[in-house]
C-alpha atoms as a PDB file:
ATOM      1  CA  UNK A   1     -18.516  46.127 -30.826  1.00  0.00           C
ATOM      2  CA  UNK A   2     -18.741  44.578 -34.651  1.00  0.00           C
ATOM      3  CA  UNK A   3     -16.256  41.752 -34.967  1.00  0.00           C
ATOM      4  CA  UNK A   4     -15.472  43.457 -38.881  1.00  0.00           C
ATOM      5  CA  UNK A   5     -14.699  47.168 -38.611  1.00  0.00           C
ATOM      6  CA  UNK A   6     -14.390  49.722 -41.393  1.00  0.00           C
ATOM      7  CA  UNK A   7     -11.248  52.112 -41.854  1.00  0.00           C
ATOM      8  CA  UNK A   8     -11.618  55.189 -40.197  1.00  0.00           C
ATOM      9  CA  UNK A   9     -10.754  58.776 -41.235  1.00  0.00           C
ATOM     10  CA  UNK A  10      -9.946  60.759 -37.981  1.00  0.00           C
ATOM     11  CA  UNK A  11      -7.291  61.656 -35.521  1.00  0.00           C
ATOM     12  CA  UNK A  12      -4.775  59.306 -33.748  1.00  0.00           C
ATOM     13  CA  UNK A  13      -6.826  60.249 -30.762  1.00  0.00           C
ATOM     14  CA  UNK A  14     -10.312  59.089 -31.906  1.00  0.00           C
ATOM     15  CA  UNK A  15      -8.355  55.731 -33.949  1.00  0.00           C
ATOM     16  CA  UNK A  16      -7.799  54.766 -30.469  1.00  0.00           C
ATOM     17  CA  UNK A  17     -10.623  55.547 -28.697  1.00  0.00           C
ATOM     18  CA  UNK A  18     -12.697  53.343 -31.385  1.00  0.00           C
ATOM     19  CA  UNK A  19     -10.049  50.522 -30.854  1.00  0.00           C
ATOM     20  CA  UNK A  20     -10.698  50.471 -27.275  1.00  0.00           C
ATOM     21  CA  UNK A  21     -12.039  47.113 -25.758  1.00  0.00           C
ATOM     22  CA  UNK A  22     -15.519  47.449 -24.201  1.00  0.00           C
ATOM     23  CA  UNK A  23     -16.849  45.908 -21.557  1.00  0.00           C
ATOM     24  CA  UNK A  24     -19.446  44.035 -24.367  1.00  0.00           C
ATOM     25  CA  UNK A  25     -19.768  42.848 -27.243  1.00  0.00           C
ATOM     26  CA  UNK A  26     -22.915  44.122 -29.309  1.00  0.00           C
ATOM     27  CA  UNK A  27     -24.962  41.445 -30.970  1.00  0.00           C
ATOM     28  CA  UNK A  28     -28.561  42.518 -33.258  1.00  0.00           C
ATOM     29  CA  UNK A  29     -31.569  41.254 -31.756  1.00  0.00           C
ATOM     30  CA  UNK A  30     -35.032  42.219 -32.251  1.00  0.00           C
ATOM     31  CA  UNK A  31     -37.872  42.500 -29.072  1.00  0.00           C
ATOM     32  CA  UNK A  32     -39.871  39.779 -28.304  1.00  0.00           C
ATOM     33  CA  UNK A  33     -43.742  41.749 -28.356  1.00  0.00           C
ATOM     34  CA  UNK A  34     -43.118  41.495 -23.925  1.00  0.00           C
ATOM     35  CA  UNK A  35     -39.860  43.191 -24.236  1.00  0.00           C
ATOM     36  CA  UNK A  36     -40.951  46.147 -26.425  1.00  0.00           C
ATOM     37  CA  UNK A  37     -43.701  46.544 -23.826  1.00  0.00           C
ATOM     38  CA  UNK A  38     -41.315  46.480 -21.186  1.00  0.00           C
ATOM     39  CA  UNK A  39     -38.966  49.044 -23.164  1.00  0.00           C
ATOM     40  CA  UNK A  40     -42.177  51.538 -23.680  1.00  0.00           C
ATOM     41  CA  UNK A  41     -43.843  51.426 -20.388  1.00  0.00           C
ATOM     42  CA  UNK A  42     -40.756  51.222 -17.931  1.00  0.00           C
ATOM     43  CA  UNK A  43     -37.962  52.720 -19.351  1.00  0.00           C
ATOM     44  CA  UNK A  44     -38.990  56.110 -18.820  1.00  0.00           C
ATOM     45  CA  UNK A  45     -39.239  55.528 -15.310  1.00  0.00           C
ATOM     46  CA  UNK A  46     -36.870  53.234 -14.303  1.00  0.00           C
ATOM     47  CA  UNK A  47     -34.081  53.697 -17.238  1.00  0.00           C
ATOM     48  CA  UNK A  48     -30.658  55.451 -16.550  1.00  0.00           C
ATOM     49  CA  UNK A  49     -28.446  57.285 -18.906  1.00  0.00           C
ATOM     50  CA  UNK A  50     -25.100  58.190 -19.174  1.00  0.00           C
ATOM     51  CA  UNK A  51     -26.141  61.769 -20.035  1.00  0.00           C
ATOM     52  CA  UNK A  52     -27.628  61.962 -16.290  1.00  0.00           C
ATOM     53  CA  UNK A  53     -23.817  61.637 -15.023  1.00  0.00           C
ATOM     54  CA  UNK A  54     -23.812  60.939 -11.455  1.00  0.00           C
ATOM     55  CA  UNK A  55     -26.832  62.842 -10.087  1.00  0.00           C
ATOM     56  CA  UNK A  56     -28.787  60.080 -12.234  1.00  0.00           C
ATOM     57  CA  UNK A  57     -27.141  57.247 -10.644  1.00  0.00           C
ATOM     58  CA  UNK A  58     -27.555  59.382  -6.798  1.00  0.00           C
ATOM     59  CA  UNK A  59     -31.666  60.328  -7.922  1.00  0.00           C
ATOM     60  CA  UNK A  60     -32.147  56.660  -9.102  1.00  0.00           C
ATOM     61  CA  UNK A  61     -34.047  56.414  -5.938  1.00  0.00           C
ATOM     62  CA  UNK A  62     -36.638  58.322  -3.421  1.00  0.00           C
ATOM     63  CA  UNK A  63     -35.336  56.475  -0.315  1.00  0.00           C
ATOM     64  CA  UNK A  64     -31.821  55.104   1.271  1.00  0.00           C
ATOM     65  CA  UNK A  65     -30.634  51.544   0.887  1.00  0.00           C
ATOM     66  CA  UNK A  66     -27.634  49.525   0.171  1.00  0.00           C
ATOM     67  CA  UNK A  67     -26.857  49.738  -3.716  1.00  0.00           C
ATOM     68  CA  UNK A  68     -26.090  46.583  -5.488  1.00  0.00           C
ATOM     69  CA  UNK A  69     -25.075  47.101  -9.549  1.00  0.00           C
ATOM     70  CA  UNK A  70     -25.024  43.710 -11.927  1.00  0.00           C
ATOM     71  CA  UNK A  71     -23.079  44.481 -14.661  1.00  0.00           C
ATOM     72  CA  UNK A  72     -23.949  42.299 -17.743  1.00  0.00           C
ATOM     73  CA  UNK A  73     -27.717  40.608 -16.523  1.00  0.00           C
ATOM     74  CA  UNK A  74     -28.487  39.129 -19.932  1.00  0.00           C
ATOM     75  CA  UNK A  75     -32.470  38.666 -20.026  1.00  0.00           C
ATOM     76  CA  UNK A  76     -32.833  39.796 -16.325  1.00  0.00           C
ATOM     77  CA  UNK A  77     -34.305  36.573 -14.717  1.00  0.00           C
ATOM     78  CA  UNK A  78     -32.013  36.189 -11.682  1.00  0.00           C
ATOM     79  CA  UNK A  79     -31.579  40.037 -11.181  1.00  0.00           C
ATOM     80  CA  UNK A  80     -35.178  40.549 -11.097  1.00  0.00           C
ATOM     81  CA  UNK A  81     -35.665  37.203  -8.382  1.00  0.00           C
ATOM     82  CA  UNK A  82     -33.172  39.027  -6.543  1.00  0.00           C
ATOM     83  CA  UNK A  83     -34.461  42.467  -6.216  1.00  0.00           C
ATOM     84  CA  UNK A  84     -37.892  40.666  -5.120  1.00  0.00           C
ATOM     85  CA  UNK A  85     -36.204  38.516  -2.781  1.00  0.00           C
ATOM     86  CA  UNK A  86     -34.247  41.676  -0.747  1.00  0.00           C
ATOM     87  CA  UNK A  87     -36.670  44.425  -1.332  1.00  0.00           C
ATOM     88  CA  UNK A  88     -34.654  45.913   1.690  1.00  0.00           C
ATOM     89  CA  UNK A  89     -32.130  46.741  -1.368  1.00  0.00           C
ATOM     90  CA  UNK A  90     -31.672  48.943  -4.121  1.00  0.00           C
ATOM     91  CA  UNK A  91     -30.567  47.317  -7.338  1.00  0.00           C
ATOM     92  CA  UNK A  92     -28.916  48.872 -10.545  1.00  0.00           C
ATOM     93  CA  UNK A  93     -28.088  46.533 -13.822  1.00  0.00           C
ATOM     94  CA  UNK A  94     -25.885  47.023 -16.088  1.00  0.00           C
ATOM     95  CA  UNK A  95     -26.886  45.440 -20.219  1.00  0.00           C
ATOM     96  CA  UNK A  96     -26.054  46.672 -23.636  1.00  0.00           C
ATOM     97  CA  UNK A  97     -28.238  44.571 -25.339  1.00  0.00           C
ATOM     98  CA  UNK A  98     -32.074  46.141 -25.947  1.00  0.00           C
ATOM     99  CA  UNK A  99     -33.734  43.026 -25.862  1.00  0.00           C
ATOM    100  CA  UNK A 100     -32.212  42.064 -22.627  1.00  0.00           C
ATOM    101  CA  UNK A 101     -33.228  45.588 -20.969  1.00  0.00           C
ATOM    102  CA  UNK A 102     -36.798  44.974 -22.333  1.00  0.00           C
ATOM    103  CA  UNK A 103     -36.965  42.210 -20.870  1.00  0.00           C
ATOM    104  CA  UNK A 104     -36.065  42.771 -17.250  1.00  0.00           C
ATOM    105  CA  UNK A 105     -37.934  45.998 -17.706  1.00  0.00           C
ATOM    106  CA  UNK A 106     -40.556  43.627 -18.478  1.00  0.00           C
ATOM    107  CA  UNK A 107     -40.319  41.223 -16.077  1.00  0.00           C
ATOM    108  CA  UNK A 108     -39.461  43.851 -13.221  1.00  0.00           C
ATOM    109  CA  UNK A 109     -43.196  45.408 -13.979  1.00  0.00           C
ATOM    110  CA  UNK A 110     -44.553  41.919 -14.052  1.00  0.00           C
ATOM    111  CA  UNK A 111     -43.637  40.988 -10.381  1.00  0.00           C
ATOM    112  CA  UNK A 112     -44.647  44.358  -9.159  1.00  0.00           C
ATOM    113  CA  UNK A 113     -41.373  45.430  -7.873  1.00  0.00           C
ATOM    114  CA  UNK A 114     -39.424  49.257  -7.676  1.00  0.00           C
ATOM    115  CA  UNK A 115     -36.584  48.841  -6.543  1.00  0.00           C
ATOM    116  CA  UNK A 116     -34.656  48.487  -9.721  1.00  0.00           C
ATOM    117  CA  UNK A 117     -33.299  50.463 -12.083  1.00  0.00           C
ATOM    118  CA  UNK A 118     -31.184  49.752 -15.680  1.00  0.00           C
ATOM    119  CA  UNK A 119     -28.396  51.243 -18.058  1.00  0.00           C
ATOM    120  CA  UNK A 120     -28.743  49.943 -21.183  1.00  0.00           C
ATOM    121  CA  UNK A 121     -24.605  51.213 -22.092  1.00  0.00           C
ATOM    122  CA  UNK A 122     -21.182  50.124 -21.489  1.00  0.00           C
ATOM    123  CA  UNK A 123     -20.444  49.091 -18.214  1.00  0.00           C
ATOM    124  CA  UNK A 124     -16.885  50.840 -18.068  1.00  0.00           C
ATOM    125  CA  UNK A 125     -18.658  54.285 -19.027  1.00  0.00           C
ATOM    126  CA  UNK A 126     -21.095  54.183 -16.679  1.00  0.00           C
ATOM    127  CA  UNK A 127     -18.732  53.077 -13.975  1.00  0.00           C
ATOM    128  CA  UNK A 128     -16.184  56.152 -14.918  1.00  0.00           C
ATOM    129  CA  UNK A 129     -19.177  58.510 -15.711  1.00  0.00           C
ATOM    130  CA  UNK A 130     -22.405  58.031 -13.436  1.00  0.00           C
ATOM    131  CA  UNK A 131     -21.381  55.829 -10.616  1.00  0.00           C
ATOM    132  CA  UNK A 132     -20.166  57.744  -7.042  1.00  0.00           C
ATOM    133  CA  UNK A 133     -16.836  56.277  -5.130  1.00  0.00           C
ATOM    134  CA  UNK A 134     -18.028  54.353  -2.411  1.00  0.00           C
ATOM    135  CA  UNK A 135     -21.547  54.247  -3.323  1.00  0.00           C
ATOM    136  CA  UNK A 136     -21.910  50.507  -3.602  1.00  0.00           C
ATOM    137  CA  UNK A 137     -22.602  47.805  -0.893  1.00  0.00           C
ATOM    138  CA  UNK A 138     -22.504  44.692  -3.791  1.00  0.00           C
ATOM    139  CA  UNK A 139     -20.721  44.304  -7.527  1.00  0.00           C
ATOM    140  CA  UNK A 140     -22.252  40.949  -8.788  1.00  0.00           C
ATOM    141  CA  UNK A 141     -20.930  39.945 -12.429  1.00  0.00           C
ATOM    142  CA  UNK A 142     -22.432  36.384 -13.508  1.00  0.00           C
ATOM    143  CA  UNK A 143     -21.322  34.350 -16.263  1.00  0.00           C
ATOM    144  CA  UNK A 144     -19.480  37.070 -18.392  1.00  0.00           C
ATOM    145  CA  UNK A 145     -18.500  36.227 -21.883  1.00  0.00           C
ATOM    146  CA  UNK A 146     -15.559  33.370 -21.271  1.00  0.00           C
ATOM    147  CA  UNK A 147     -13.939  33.659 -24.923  1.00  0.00           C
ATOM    148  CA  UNK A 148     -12.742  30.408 -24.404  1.00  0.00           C
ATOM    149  CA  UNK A 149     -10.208  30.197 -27.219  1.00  0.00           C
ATOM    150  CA  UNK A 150      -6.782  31.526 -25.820  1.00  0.00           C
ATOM    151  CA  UNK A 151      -6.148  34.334 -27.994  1.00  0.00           C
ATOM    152  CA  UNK A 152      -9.038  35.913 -26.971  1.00  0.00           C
ATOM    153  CA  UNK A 153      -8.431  35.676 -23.535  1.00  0.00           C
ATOM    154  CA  UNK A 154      -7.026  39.025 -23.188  1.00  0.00           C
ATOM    155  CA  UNK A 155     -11.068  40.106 -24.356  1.00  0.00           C
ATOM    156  CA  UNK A 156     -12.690  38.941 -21.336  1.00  0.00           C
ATOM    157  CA  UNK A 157     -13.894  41.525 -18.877  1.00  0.00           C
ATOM    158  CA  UNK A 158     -12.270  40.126 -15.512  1.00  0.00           C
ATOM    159  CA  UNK A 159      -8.761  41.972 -16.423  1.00  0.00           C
ATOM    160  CA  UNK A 160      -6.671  44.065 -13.738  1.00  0.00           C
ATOM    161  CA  UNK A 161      -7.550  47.316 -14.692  1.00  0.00           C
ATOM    162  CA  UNK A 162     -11.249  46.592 -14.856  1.00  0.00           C
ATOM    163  CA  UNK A 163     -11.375  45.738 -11.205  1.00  0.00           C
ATOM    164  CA  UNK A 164      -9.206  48.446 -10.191  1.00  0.00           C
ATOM    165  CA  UNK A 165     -11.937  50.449 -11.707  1.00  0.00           C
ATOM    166  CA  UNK A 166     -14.452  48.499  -9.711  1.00  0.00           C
ATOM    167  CA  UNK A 167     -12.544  49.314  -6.571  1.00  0.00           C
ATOM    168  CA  UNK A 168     -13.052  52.537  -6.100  1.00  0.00           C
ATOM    169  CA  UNK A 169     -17.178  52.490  -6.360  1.00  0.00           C
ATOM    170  CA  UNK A 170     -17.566  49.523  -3.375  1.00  0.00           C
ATOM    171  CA  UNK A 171     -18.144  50.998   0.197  1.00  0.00           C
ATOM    172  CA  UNK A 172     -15.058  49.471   2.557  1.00  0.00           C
ATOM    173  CA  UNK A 173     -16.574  45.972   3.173  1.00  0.00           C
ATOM    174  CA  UNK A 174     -18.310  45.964   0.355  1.00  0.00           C
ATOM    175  CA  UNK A 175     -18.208  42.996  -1.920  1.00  0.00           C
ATOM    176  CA  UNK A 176     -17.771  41.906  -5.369  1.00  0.00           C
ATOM    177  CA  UNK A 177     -19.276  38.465  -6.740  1.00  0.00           C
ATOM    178  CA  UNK A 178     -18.116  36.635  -9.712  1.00  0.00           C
ATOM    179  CA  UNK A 179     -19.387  33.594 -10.902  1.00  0.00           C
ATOM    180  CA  UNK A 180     -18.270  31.561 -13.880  1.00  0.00           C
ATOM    181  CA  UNK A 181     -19.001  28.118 -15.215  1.00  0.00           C
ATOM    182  CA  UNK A 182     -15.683  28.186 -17.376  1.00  0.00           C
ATOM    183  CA  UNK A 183     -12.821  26.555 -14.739  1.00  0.00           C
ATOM    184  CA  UNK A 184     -10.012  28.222 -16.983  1.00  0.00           C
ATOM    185  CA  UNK A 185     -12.484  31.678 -16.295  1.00  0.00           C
ATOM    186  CA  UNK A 186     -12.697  30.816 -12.631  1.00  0.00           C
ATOM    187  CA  UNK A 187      -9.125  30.504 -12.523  1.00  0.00           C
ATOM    188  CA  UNK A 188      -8.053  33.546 -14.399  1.00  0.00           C
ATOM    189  CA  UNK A 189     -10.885  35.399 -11.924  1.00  0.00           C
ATOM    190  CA  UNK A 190      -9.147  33.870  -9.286  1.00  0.00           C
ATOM    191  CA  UNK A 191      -5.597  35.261  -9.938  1.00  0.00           C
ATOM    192  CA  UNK A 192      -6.630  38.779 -10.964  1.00  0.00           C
ATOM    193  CA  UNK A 193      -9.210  39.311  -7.847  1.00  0.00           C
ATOM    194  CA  UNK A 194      -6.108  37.561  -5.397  1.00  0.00           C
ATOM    195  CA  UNK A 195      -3.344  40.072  -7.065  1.00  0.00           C
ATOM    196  CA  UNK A 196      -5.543  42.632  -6.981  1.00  0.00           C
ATOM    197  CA  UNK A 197      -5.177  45.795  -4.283  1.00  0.00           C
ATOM    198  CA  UNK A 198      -7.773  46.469  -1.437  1.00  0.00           C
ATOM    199  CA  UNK A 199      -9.384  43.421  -1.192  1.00  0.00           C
ATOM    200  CA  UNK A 200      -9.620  40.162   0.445  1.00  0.00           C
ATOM    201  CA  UNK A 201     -11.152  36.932  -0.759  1.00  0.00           C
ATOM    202  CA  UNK A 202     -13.893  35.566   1.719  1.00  0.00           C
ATOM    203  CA  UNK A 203     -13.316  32.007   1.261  1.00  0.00           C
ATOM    204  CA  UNK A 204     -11.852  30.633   4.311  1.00  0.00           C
ATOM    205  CA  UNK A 205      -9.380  28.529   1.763  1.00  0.00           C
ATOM    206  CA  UNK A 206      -8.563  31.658   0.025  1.00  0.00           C
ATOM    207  CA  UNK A 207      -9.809  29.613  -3.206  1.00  0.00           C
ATOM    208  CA  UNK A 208     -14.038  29.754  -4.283  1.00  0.00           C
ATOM    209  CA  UNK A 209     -16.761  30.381  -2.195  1.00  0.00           C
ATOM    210  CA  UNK A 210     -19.968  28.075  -1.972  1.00  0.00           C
ATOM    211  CA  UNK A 211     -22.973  29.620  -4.285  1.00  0.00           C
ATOM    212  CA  UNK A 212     -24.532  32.580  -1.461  1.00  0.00           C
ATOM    213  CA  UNK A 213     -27.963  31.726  -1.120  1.00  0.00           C
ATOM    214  CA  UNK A 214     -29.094  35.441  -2.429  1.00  0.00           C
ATOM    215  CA  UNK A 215     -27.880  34.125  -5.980  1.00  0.00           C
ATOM    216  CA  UNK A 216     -30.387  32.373  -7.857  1.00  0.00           C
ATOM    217  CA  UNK A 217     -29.495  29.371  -9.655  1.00  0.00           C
ATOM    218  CA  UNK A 218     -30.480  29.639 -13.498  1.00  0.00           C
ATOM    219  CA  UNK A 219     -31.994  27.064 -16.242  1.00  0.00           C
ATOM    220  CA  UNK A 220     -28.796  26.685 -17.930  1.00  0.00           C
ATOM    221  CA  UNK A 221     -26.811  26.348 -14.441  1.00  0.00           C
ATOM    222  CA  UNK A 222     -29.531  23.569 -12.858  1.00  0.00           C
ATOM    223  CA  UNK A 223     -28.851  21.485 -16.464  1.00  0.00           C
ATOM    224  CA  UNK A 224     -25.281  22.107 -16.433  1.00  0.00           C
ATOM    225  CA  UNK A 225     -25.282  20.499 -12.284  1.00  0.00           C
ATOM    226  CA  UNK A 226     -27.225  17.540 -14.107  1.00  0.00           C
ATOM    227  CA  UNK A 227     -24.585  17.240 -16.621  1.00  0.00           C
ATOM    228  CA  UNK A 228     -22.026  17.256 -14.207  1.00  0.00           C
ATOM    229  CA  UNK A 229     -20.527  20.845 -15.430  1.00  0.00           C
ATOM    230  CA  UNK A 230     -18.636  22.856 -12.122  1.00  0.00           C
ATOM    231  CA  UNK A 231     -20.069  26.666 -11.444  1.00  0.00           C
ATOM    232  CA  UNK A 232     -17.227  28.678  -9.583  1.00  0.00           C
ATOM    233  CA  UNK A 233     -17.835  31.490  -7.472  1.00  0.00           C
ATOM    234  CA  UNK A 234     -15.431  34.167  -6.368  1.00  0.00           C
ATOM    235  CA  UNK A 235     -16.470  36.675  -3.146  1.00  0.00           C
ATOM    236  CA  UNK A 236     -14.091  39.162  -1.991  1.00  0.00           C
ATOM    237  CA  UNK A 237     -14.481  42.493  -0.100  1.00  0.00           C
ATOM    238  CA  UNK A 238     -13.120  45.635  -0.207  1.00  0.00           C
ATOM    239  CA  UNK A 239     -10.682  46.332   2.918  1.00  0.00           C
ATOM    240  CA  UNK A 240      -8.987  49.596   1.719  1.00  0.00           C
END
């Protein structure tokens, strides 16, 4: 979504619709030459569309597994070391951003693995549009956007209705994962996931959970640890 918007002609209807927050904010970027390789060769095989609806999301696969869906993976990294890591798993990201796609894509064919499939589309959409209720075993969202100044709070993407749309899409005991480095983040996460209904936080303190071993720790997080910065992470599951 462009920060500067034009005036638009058009119905009161499709005013709003264009003033709706996303679940992103779009940024230019051009492809490095690996992740315009990784767009060309691998999209057509492991990209997802919106257009494909549900029976995309259902096909993504030839085999049965538990589903996990990333929604916002940046450049990939840590969902590709995870989908090599649990090849016992199915895994589905979630990026707006071409260059990021590209390069998981790219990375993904680089380490040889399948089991992993991309939208490159708002994560709302393809949550109301493509993904089946109780479909999902894991909903992992890492180090969203924090829009740290106050009045843009009310952007970021942990919000009530946003995990009530989440709900829905977990299996019963299945479990969403936030993690955050921002402690006014962690604690907004916090208060939204505890409010929230149908699930249960699996801290024994009802407070954060200790970093699961099946989520990799990133550059920027092992040089924030030496610089003394706190990572939070939030695990709850679905009980109804």
């Amino acid at each position: 979504m462009n920060d500067t918007v034009k005036p638009v002609d058009g119905t009161d209807e499709e005013i709003l619709h264009k003033r709706q927050i996303k679940s992103f904010v779009l940024r230019a970027g051009r492809m490095t030459t690996g992740q315009r390789r990784g767009w060309d060769d691998c999209w057509p095989a492991w990209g997802l569309t919106l257009a494909q609806g549900s029976a995309g999301f259902l096909q993504a696969f030839a085999d049965e597994a538990p589903q996990v869906l990333e929604i916002g993976y940046g450049m990939g990294h840590s969902l590709v070391t995870m989908a090599a890591q649990e090849s016992d798993q199915h895994f589905i990201g979630i990026e707006v951003h071409r260059p990021g796609v590209g390069s998981l894509l790219n990375e993904a064919r680089l380490a040889g693995i399948n089991n992993l499939r991309t939208y490159c589309d708002d994560a709302v959409e393809v949550l109301k549009q493509c993904v089946p209720d109780g479909s999902l075993a894991r909903v992992q969202i890492y180090f969203p956007d924090p829009w740290h100044k106050k009045r843009h709070h009310k952007r970021r993407l942990i919000q009530p209705a946003f995990i009530e749309l989440i709900r829905p899409k977990l299996a019963i005991g299945g479990v969403i994962h936030l993690a955050t480095d921002w402690e006014n983040y962690a604690e907004q996460m916090l208060e939204v996931m505890s409010n929230a209904d149908g699930f249960a936080n699996m801290a024994t303190d009802n407070g954060y959970s200790p970093r699961p071993d099946f989520r990799p720790l990133t550059k920027f997080e092992k040089r924030g640890h030496r610089l003394g910065h706190g990572v939070w992470d939030l695990l709850f599951n679905r009980v109804d």
